[in-house]
N, C-alpha and C. Protein backbone atom coordinates (compact mmCIF):
# COMPACT_ATOMS: atom_id res chain seq x y z
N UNK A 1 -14.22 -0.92 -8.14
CA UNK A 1 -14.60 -2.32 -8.29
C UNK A 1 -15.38 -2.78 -7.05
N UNK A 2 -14.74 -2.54 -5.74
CA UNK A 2 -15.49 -2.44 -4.58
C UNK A 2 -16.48 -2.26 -4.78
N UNK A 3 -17.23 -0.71 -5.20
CA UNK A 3 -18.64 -0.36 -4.99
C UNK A 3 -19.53 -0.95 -6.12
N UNK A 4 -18.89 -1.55 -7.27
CA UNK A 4 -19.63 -2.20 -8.49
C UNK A 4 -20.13 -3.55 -7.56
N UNK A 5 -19.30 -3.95 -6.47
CA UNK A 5 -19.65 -5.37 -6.44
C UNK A 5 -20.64 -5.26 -5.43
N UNK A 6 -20.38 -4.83 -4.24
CA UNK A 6 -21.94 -3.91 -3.33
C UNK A 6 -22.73 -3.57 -4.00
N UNK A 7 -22.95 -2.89 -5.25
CA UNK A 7 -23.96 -2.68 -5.94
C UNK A 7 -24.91 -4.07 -6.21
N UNK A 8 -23.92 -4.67 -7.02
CA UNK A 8 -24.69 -6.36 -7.37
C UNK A 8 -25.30 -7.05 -5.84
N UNK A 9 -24.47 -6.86 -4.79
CA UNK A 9 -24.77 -7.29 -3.90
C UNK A 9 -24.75 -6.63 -2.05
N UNK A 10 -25.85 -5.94 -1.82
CA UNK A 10 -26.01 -5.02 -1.14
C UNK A 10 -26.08 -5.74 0.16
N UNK A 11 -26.08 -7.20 0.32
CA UNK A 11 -25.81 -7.44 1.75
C UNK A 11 -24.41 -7.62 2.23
N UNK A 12 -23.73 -7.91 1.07
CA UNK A 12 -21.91 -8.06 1.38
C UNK A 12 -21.54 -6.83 1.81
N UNK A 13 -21.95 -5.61 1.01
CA UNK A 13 -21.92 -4.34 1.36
C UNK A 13 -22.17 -4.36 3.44
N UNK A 14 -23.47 -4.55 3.64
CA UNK A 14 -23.93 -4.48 5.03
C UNK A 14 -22.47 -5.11 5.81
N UNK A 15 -22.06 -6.38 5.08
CA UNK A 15 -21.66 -7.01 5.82
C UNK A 15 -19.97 -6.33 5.78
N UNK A 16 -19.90 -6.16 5.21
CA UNK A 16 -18.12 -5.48 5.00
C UNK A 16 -18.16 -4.20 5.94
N UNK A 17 -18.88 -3.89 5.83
CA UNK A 17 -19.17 -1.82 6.68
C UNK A 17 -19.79 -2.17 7.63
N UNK A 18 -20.65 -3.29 8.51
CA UNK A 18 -21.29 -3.22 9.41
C UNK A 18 -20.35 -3.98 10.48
N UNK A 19 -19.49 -4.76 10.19
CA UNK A 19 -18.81 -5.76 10.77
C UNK A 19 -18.24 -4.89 11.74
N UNK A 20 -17.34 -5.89 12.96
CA UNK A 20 -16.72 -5.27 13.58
C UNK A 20 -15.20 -4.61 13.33
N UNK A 21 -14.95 -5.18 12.26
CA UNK A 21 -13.76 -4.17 11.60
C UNK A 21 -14.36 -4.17 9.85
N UNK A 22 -14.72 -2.97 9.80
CA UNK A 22 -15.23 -2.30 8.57
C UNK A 22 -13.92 -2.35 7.60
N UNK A 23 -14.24 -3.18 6.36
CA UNK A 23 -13.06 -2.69 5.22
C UNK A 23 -13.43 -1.14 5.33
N UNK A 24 -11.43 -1.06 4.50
CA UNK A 24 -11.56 0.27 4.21
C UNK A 24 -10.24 0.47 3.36
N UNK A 25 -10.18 1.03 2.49
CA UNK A 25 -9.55 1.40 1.61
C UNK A 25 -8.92 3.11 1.42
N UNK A 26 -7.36 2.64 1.94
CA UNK A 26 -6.73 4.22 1.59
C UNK A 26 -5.59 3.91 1.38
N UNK A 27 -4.99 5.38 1.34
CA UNK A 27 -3.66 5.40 0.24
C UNK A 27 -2.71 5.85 1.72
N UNK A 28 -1.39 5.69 1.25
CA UNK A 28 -0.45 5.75 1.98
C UNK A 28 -0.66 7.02 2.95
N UNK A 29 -1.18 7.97 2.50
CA UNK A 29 -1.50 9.39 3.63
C UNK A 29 -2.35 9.04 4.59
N UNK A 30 -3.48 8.52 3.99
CA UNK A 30 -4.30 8.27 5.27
C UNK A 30 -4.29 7.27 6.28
N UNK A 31 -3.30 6.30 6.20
CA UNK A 31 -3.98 5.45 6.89
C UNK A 31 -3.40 5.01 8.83
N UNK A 32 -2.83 6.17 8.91
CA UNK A 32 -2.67 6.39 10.23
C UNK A 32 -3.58 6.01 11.60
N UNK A 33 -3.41 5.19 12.30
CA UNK A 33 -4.15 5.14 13.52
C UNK A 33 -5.30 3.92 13.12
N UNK A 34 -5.27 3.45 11.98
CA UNK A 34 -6.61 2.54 11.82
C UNK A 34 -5.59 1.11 11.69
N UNK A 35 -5.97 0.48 11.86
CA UNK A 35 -5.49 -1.42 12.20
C UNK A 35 -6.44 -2.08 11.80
N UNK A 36 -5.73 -3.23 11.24
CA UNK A 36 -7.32 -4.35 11.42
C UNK A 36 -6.44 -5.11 11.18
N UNK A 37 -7.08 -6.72 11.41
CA UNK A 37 -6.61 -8.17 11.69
C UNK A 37 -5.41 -8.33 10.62
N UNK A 38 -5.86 -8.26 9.58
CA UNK A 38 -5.31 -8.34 8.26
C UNK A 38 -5.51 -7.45 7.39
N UNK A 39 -4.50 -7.23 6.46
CA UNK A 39 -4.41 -5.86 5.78
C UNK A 39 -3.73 -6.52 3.93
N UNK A 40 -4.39 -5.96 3.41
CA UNK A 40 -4.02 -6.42 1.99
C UNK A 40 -3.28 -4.56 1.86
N UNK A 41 -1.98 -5.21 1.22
CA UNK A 41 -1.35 -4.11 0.71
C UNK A 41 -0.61 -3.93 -0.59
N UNK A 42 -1.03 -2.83 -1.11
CA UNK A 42 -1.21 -2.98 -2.43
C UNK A 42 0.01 -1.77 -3.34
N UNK A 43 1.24 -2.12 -3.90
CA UNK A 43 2.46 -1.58 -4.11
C UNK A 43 1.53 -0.71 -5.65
N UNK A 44 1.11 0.27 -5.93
CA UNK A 44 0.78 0.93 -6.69
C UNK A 44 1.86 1.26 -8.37
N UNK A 45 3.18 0.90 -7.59
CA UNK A 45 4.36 1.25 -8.95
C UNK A 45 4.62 0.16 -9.44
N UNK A 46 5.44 0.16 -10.86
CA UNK A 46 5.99 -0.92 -11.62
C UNK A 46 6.66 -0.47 -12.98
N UNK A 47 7.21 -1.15 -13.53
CA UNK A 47 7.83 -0.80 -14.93
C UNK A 47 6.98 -0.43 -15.75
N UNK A 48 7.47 0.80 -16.87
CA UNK A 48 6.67 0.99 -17.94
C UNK A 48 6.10 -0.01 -18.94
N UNK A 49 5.90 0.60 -19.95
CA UNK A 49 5.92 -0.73 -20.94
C UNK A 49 7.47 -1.23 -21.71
N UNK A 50 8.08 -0.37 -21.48
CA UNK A 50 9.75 -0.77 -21.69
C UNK A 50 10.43 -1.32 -20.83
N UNK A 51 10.14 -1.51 -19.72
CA UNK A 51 10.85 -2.59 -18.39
C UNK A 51 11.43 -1.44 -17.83
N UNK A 52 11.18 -0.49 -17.68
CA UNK A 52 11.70 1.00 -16.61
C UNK A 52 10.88 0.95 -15.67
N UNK A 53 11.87 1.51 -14.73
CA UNK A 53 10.69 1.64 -13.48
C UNK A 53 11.52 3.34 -12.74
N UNK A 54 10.38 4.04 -12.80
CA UNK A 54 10.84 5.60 -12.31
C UNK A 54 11.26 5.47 -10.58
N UNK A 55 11.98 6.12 -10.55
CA UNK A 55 12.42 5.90 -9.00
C UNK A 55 11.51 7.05 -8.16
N UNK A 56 10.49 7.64 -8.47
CA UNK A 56 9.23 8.64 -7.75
C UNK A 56 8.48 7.90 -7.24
N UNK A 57 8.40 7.81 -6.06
CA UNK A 57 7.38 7.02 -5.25
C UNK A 57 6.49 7.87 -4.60
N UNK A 58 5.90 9.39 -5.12
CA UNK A 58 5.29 9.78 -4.31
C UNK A 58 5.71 10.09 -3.03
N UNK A 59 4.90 9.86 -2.28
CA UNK A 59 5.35 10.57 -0.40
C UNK A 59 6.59 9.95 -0.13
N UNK A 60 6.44 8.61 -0.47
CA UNK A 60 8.31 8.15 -0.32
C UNK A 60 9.58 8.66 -0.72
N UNK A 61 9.19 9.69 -1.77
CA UNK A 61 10.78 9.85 -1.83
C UNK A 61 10.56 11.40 -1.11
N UNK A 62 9.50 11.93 -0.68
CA UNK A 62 9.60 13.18 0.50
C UNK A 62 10.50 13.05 1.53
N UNK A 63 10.57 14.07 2.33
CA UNK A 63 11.49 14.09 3.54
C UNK A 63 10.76 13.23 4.81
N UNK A 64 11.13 12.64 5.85
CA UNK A 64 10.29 11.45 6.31
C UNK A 64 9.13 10.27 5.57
N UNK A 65 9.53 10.03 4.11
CA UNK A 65 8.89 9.59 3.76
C UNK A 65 9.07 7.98 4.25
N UNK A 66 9.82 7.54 4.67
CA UNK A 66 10.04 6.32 5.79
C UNK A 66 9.36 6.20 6.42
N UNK A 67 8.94 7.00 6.79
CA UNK A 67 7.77 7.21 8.36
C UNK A 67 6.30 6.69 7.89
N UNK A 68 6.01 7.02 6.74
CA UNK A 68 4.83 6.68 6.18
C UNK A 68 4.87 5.48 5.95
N UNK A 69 5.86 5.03 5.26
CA UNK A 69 5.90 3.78 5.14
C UNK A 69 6.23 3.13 6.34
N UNK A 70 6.62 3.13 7.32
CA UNK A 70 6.83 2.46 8.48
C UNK A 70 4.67 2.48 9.23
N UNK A 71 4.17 3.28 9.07
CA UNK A 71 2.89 3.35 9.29
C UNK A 71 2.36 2.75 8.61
N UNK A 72 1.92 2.28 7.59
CA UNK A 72 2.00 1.27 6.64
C UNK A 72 1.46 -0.07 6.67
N UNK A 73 2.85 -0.24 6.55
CA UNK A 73 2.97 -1.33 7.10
C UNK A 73 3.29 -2.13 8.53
N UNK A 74 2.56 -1.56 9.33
CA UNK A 74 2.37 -1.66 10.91
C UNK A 74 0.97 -2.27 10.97
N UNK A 75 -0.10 -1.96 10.07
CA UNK A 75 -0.87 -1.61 10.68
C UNK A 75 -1.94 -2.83 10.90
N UNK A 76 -0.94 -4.24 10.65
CA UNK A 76 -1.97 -5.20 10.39
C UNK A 76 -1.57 -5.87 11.81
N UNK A 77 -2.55 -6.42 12.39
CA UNK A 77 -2.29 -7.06 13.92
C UNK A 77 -1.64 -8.37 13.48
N UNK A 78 -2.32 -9.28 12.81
CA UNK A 78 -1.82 -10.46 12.41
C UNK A 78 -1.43 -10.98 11.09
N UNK A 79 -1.55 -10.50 10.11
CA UNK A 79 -1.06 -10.91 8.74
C UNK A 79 -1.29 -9.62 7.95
N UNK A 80 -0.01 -10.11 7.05
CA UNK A 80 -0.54 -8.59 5.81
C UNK A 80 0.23 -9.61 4.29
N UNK A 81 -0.88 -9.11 3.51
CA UNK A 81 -0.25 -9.63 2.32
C UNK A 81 -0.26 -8.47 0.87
N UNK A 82 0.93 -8.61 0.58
CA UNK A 82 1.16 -7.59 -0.23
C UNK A 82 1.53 -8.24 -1.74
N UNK A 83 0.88 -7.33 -2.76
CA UNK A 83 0.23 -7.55 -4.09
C UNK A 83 0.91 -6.59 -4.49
N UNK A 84 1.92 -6.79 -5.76
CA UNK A 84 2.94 -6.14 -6.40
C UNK A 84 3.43 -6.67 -7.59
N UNK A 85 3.49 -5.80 -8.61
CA UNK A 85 4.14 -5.97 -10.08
C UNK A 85 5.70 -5.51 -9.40
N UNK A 86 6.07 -4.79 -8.56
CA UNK A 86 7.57 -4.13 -8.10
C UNK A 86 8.14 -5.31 -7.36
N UNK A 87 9.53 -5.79 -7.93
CA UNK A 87 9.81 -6.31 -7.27
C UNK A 87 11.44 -5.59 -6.39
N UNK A 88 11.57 -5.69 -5.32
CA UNK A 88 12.43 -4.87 -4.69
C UNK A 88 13.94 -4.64 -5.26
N UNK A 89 14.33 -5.72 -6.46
CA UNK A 89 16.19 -5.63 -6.90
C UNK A 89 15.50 -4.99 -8.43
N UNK A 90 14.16 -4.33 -8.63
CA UNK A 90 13.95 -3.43 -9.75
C UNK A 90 14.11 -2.07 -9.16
N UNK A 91 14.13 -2.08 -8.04
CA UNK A 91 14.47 -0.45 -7.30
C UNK A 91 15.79 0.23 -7.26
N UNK A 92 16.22 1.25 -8.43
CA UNK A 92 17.81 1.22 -8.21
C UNK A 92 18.39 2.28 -7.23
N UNK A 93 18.88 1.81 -6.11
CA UNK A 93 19.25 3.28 -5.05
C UNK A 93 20.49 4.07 -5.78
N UNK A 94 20.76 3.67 -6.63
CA UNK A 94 21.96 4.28 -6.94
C UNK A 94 21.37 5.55 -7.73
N UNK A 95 20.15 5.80 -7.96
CA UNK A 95 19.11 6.41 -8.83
C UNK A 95 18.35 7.47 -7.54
N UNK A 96 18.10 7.84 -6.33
CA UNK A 96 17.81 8.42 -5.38
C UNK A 96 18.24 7.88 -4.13
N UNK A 97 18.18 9.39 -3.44
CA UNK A 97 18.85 9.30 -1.96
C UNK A 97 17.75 8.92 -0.90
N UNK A 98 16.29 8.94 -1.45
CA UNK A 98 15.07 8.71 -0.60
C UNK A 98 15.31 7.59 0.66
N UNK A 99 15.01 7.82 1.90
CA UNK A 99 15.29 6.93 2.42
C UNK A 99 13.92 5.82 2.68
N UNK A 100 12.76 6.69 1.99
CA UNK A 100 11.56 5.89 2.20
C UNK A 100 11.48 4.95 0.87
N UNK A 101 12.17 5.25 -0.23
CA UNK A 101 12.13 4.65 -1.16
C UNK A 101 13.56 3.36 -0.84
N UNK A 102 14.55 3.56 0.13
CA UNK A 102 15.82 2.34 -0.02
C UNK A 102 14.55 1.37 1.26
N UNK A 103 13.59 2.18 2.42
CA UNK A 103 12.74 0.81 3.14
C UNK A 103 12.15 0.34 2.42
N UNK A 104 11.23 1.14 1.42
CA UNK A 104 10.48 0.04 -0.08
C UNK A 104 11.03 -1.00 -0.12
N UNK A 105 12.20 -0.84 -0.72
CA UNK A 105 13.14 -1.83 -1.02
C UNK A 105 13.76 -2.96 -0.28
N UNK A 106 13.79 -2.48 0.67
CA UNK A 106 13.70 -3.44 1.83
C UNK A 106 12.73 -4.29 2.36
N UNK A 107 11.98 -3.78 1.96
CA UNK A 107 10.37 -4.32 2.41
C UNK A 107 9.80 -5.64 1.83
């Protein structure tokens, strides 16, 4: 959607990538060592179409998968706002031992 909208408009583009903090868009692996002012963060899971929600979070339910998530969500200097269909008492710990999936939940 990003690059559809740079397309329509190639100076927002200049202006998003040329700035002094360049958007940038990644997934929980990468985003180590990069910061910026504000950070939109974006919870990728949610219930099926039956109101289930799988307790697999990807790298979170790995071994240090806490850690990732503690990187994460660090990485905004001054505000972060986070955009989610998950809401944290849909997470059942009684369902995995993940400890990156009980900080989700915490989060």
């Amino acid at each position: 959607m990003l690059q559809s909208l740079f397309s329509a408009h190639p100076d927002l583009e200049e202006t998003a990538l040329q700035g002094d903090e360049p958007i940038f868009i990644k997934n929980l692996e990468n985003v180590q060592g990069d910061e910026r002012d504000f950070i939109l963060f974006s919870i990728g899971y949610g219930p099926d179409e039956d109101g289930k929600v799988s307790m697999n979070f990807g790298p979170l339910n790995r071994d240090g998968g806490w850690r990732r998530l503690n990187v994460a969500v660090t990485r905004a200097r001054y505000e972060m706002r986070v955009f989610s269909s998950l809401k944290g008492d849909q997470i059942d710990l009684n369902r995995t031992s993940s400890t990156g999936v009980e900080g989700l939940k915490a989060f």
